[in-house]
N, C-alpha and C. Protein backbone atom coordinates (compact mmCIF):
# COMPACT_ATOMS: atom_id res chain seq x y z
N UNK A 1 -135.03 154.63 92.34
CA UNK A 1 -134.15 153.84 91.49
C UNK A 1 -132.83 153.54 92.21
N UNK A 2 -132.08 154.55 92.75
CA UNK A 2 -130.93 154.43 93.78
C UNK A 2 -131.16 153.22 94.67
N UNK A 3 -132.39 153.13 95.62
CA UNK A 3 -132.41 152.47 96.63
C UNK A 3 -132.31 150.52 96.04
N UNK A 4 -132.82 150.47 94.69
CA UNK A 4 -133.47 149.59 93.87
C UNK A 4 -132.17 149.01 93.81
N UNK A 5 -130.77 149.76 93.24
CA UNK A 5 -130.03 149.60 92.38
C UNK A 5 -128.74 149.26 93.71
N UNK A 6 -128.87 149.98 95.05
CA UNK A 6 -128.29 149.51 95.81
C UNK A 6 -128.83 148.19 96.48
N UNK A 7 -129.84 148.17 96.48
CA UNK A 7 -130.63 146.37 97.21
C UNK A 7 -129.53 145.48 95.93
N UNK A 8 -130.21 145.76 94.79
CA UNK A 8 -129.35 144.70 93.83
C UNK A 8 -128.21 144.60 94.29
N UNK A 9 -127.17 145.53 93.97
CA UNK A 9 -125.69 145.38 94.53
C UNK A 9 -125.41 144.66 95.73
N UNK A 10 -126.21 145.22 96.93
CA UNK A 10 -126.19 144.52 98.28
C UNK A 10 -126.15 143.05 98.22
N UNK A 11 -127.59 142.72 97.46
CA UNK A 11 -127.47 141.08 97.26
C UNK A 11 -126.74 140.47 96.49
N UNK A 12 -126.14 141.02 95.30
CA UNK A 12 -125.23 140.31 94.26
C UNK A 12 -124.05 140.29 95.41
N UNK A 13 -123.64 141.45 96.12
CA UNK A 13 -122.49 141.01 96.96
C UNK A 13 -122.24 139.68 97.89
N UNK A 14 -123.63 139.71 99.06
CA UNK A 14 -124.00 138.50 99.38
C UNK A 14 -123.76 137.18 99.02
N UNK A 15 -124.54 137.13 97.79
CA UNK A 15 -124.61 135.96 96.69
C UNK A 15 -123.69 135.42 96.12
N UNK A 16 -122.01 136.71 96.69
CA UNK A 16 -120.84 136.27 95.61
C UNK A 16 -120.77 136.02 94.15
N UNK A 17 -122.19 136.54 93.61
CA UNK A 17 -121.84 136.75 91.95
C UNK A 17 -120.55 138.07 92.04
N UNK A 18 -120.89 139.59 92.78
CA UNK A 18 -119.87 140.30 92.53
C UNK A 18 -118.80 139.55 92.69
N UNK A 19 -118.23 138.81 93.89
CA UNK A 19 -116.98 137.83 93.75
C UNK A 19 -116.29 137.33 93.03
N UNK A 20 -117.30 136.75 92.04
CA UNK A 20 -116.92 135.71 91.29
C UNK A 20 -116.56 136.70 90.24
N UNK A 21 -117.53 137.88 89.82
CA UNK A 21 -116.99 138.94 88.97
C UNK A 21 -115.47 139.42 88.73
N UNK A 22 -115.42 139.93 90.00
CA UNK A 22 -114.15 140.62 90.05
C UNK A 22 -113.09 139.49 90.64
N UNK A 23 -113.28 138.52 90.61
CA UNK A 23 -111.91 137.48 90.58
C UNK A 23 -111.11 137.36 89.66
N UNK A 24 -112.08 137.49 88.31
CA UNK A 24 -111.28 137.77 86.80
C UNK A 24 -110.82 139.53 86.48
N UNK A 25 -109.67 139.52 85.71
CA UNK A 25 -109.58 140.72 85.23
C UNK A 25 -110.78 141.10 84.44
N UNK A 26 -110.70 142.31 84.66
CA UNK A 26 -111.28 143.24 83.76
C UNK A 26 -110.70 143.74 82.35
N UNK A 27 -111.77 143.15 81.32
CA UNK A 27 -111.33 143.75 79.65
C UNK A 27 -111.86 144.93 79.57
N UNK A 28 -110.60 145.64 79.70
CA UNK A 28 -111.08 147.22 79.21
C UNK A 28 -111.75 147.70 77.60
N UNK A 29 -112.40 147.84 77.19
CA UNK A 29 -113.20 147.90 75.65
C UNK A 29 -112.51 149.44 75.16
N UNK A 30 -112.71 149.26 73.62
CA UNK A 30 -112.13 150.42 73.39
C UNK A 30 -113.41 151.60 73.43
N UNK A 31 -112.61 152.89 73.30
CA UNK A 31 -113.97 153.98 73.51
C UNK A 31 -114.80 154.01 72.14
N UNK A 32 -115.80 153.88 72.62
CA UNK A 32 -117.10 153.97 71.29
C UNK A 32 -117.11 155.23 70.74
N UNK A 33 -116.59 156.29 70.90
CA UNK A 33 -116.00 157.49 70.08
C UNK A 33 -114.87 157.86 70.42
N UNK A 34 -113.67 157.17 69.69
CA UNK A 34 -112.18 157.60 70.30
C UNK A 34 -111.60 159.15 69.78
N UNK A 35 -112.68 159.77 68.70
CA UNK A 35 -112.17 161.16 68.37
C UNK A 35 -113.03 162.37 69.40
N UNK A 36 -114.38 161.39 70.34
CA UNK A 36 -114.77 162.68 71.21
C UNK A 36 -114.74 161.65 72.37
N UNK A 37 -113.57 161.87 73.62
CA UNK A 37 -113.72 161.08 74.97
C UNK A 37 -114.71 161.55 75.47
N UNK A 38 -114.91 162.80 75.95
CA UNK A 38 -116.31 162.99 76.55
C UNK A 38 -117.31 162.28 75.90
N UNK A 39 -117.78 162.72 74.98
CA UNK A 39 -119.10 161.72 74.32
C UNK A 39 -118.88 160.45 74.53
N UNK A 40 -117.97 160.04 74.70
CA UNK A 40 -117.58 158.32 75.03
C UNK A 40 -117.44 157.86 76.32
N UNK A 41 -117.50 159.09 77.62
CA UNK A 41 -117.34 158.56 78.79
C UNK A 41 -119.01 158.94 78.81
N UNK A 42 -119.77 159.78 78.30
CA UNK A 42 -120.95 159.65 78.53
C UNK A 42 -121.78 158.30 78.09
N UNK A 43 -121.27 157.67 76.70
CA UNK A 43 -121.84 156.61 76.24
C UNK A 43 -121.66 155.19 77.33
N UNK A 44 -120.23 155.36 77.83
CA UNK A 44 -120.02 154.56 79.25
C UNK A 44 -120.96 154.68 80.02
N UNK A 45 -121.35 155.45 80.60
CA UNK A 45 -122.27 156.00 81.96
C UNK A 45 -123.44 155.69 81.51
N UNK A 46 -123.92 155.64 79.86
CA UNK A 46 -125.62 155.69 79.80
C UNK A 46 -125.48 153.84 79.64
N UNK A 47 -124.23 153.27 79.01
CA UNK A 47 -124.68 151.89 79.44
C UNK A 47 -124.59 151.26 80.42
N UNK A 48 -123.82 151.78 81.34
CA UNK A 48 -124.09 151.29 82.88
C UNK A 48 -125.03 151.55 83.79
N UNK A 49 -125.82 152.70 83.25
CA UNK A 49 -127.16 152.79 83.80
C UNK A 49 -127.84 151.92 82.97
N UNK A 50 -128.14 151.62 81.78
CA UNK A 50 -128.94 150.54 80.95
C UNK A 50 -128.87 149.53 81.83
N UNK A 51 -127.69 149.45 81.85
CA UNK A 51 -127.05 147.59 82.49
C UNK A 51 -127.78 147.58 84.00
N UNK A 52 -127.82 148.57 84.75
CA UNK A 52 -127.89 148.20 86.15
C UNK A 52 -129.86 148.50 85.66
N UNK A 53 -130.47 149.16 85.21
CA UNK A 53 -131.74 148.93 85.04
C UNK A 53 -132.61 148.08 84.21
N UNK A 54 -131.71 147.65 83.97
CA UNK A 54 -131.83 146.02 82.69
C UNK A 54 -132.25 145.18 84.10
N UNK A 55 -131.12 145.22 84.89
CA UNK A 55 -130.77 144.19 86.27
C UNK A 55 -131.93 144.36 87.21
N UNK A 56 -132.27 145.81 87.46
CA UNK A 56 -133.48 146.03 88.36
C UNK A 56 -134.55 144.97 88.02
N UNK A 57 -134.76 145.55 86.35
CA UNK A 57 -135.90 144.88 85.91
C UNK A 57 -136.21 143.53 86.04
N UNK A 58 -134.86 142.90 86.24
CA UNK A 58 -134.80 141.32 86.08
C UNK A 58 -135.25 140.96 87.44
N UNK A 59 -135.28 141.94 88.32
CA UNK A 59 -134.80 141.48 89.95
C UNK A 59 -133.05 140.92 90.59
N UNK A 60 -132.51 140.55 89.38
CA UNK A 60 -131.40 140.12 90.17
C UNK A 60 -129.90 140.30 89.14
N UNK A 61 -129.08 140.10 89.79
CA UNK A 61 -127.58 140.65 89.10
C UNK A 61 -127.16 139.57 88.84
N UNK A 62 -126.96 138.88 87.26
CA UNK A 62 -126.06 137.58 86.80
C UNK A 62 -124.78 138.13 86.81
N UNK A 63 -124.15 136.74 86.82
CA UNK A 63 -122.39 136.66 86.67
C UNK A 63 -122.26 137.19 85.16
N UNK A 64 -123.31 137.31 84.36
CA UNK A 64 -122.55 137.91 82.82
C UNK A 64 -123.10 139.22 83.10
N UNK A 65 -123.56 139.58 83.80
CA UNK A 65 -123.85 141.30 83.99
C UNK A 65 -123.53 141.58 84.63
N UNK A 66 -122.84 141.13 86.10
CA UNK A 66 -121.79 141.67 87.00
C UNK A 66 -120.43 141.34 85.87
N UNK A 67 -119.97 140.95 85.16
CA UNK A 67 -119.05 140.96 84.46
C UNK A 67 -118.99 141.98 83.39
N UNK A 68 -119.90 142.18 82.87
CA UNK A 68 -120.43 143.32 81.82
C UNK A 68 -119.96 144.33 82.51
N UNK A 69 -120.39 144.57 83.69
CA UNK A 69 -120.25 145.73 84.87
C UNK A 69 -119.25 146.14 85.00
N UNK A 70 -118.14 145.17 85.06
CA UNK A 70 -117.02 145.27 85.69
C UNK A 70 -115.94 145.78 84.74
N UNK A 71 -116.32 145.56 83.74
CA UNK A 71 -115.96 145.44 82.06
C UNK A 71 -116.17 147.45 81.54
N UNK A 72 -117.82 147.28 82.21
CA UNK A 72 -117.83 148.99 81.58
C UNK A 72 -117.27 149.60 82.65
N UNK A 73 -116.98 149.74 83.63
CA UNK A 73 -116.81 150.46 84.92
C UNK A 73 -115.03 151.02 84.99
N UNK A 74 -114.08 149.78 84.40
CA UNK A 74 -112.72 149.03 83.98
C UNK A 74 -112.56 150.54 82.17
N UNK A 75 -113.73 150.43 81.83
CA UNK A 75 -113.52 151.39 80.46
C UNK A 75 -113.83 152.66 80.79
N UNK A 76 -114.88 152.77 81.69
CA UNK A 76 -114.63 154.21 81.81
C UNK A 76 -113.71 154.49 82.49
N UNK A 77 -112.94 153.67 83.72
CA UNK A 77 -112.41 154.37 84.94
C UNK A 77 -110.97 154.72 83.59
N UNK A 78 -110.74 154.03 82.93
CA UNK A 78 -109.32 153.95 82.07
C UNK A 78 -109.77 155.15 80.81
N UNK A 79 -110.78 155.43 80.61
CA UNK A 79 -110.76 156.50 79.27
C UNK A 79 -110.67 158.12 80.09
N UNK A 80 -111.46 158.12 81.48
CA UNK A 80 -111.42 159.40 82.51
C UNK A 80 -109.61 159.57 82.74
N UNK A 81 -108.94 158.21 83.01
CA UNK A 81 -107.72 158.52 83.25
C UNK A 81 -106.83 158.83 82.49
N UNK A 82 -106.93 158.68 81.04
CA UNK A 82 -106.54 159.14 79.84
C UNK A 82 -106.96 160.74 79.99
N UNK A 83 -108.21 160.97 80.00
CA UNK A 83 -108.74 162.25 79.61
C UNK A 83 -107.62 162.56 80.67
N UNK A 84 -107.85 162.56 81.70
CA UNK A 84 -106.99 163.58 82.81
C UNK A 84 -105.43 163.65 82.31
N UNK A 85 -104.38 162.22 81.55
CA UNK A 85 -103.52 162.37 81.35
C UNK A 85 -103.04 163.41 80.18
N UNK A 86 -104.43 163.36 79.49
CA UNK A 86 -103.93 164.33 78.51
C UNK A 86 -103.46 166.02 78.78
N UNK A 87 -105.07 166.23 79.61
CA UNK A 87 -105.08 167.40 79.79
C UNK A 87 -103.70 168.07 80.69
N UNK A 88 -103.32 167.10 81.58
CA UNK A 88 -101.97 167.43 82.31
C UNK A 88 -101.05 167.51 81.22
N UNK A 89 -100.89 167.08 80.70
CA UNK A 89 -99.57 167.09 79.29
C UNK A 89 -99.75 168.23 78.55
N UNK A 90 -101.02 168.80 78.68
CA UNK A 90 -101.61 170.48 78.05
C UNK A 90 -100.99 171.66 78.66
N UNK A 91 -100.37 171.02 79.95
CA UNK A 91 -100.16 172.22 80.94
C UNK A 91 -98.13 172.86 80.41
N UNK A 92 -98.29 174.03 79.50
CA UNK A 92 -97.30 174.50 78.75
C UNK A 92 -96.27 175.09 79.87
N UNK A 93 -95.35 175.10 80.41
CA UNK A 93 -94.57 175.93 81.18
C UNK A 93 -93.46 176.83 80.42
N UNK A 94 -93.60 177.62 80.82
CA UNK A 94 -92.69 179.21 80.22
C UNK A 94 -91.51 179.30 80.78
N UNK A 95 -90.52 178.49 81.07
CA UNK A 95 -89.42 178.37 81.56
C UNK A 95 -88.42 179.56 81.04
N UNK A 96 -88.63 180.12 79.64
CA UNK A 96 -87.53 181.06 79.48
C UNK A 96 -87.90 182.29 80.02
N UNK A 97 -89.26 182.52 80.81
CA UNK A 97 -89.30 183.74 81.40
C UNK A 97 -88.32 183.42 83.11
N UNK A 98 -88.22 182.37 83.31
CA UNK A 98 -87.25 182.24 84.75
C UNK A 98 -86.26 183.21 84.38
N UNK A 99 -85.39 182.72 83.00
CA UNK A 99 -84.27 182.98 82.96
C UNK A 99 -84.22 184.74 82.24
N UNK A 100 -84.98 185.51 82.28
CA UNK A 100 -84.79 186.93 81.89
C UNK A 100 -84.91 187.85 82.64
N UNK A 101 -83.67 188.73 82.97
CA UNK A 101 -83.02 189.14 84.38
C UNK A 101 -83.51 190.59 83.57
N UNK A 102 -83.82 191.58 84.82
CA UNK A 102 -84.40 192.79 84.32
C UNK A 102 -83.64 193.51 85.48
N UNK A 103 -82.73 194.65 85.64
CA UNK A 103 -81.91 195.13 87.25
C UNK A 103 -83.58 195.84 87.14
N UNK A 104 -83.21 196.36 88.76
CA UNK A 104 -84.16 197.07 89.49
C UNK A 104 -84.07 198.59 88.62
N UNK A 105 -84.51 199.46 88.16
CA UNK A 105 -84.38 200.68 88.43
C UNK A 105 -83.73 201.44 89.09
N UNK A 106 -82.34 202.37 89.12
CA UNK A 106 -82.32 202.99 90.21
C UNK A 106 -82.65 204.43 90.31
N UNK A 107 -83.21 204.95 91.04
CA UNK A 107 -83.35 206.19 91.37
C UNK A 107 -82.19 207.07 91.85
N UNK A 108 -82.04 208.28 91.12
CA UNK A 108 -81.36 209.29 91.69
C UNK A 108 -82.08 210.36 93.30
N UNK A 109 -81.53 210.30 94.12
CA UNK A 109 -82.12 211.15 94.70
C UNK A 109 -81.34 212.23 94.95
N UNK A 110 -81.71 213.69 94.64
CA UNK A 110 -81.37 215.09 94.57
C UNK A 110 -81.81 216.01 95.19
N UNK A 111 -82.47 215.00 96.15
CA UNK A 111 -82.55 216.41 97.63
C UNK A 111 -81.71 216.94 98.00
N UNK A 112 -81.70 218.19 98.84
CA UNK A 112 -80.88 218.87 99.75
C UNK A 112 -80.89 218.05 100.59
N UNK A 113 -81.56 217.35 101.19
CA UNK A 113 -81.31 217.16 102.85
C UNK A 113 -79.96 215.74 103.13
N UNK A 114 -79.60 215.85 104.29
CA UNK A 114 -78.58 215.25 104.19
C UNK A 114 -78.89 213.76 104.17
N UNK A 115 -78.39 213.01 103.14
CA UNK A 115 -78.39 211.54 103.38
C UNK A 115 -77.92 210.71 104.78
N UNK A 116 -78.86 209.79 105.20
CA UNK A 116 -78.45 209.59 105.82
C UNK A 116 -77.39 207.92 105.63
N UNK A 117 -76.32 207.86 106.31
CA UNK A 117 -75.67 206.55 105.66
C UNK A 117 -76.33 205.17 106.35
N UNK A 118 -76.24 204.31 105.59
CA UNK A 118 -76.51 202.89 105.85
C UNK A 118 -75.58 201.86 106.47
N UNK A 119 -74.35 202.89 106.46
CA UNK A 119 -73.43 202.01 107.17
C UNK A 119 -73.08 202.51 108.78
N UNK A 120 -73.08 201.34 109.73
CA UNK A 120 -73.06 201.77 110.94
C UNK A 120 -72.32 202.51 111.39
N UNK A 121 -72.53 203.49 112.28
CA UNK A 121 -71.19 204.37 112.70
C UNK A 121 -70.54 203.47 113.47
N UNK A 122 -69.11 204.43 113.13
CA UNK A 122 -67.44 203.46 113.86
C UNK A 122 -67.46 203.97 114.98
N UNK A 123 -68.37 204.75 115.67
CA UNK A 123 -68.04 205.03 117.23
C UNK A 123 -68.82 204.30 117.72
N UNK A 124 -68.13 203.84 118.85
CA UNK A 124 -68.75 202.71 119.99
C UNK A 124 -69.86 203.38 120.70
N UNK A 125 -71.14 202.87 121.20
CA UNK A 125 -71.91 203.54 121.60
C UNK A 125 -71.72 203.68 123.22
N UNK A 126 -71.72 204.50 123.92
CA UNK A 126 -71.72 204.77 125.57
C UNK A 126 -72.69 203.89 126.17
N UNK A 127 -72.76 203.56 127.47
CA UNK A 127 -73.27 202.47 128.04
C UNK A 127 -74.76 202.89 128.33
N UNK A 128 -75.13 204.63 128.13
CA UNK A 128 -75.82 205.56 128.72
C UNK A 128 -76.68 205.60 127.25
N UNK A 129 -76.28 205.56 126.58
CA UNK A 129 -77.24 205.23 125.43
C UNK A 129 -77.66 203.47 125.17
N UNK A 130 -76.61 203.09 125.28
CA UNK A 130 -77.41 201.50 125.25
C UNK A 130 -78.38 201.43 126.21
N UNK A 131 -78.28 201.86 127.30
CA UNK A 131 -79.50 202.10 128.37
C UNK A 131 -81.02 202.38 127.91
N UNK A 132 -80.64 203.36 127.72
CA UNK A 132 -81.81 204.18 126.76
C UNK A 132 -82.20 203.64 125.61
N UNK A 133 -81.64 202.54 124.68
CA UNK A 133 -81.79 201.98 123.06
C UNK A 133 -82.93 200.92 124.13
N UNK A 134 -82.22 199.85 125.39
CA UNK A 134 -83.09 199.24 125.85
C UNK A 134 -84.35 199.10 126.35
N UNK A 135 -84.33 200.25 127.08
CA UNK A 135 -85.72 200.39 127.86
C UNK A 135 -86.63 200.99 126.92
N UNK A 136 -86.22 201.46 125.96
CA UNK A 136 -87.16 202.33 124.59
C UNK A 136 -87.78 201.01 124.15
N UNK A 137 -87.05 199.91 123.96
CA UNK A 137 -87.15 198.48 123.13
C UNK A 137 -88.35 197.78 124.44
N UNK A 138 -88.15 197.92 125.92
CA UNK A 138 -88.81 197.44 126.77
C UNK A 138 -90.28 198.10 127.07
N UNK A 139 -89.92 199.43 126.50
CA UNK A 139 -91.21 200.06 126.75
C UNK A 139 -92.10 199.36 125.39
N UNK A 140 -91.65 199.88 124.33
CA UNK A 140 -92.53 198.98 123.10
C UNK A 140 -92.87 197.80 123.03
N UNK A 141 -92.19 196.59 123.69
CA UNK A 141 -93.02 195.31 124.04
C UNK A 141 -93.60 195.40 125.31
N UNK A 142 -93.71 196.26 126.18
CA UNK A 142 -94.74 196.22 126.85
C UNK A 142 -96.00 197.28 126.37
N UNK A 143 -95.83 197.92 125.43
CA UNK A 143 -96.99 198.33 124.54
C UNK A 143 -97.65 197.47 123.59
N UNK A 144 -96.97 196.57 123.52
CA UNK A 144 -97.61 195.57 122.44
C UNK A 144 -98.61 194.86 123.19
N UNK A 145 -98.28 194.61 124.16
CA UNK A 145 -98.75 193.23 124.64
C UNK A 145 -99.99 193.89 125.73
């Protein structure tokens, strides 16, 4: 049926009936069940298969059924794009959870052992230890690698 339904198309293209089709706008129709879109993009799809196996049967694609075509193709592509607009407009965002500040926890710590501080010591370091901070740093990228 595919191969059937693409020969048709192939030759209506040829033939410039599709041409002549789509030179005019497309009347979008309203949905044949506007309270269920799905059931109505399916009712789309089963008459555009009707339509294009109506056409098989005939052997060939008229300008009022490449127009028909163009007509159901124009209604579904516009009721799918609805469906999708809706469902995006479904999408709820929780914006007042941005704004509710919770501090961290802090922990006491009550060990014995001595804290150590986070702030750098005020003595300058000897040139004999920067030595040693380096090549410690040179030995570990040449362990990496």
């Amino acid at each position: 049926m595919e191969a059937n339904v693409s020969k048709l198309l192939q030759d209506a293209l040829e033939n410039g009936t599709l041409e002549k089709a789509l030179s005019t706008p497309a009347v979008v129709k309203p949905a044949p069940l506007p309270s269920c879109p799905n059931l109505s993009a399916k009712a789309l799809k089963d008459s555009i298969k009707n339509l294009l196996e109506a056409s098989v049967a005939g052997g060939t694609l008229s300008l009022d059924q490449a127009m028909e075509l163009r007509d159901l193709i124009a209604s579904y592509n516009h009721l799918k794009a609805q469906m999708q607009a809706e469902e995006d407009a479904l999408v709820i965002l929780d914006y007042s959870k941005l704004y509710e500040y919770s501090p961290p926890q802090r922990r006491v710590d009550v060990s014995d052992k001595p804290v150590k501080s986070s702030k750098i010591d005020m003595e300058p370091k000897v040139a004999a230890d920067l030595e040693a901070d380096l090549q410690a740093q040179e030995k570990k990228a040449d362990m990496v690698c």
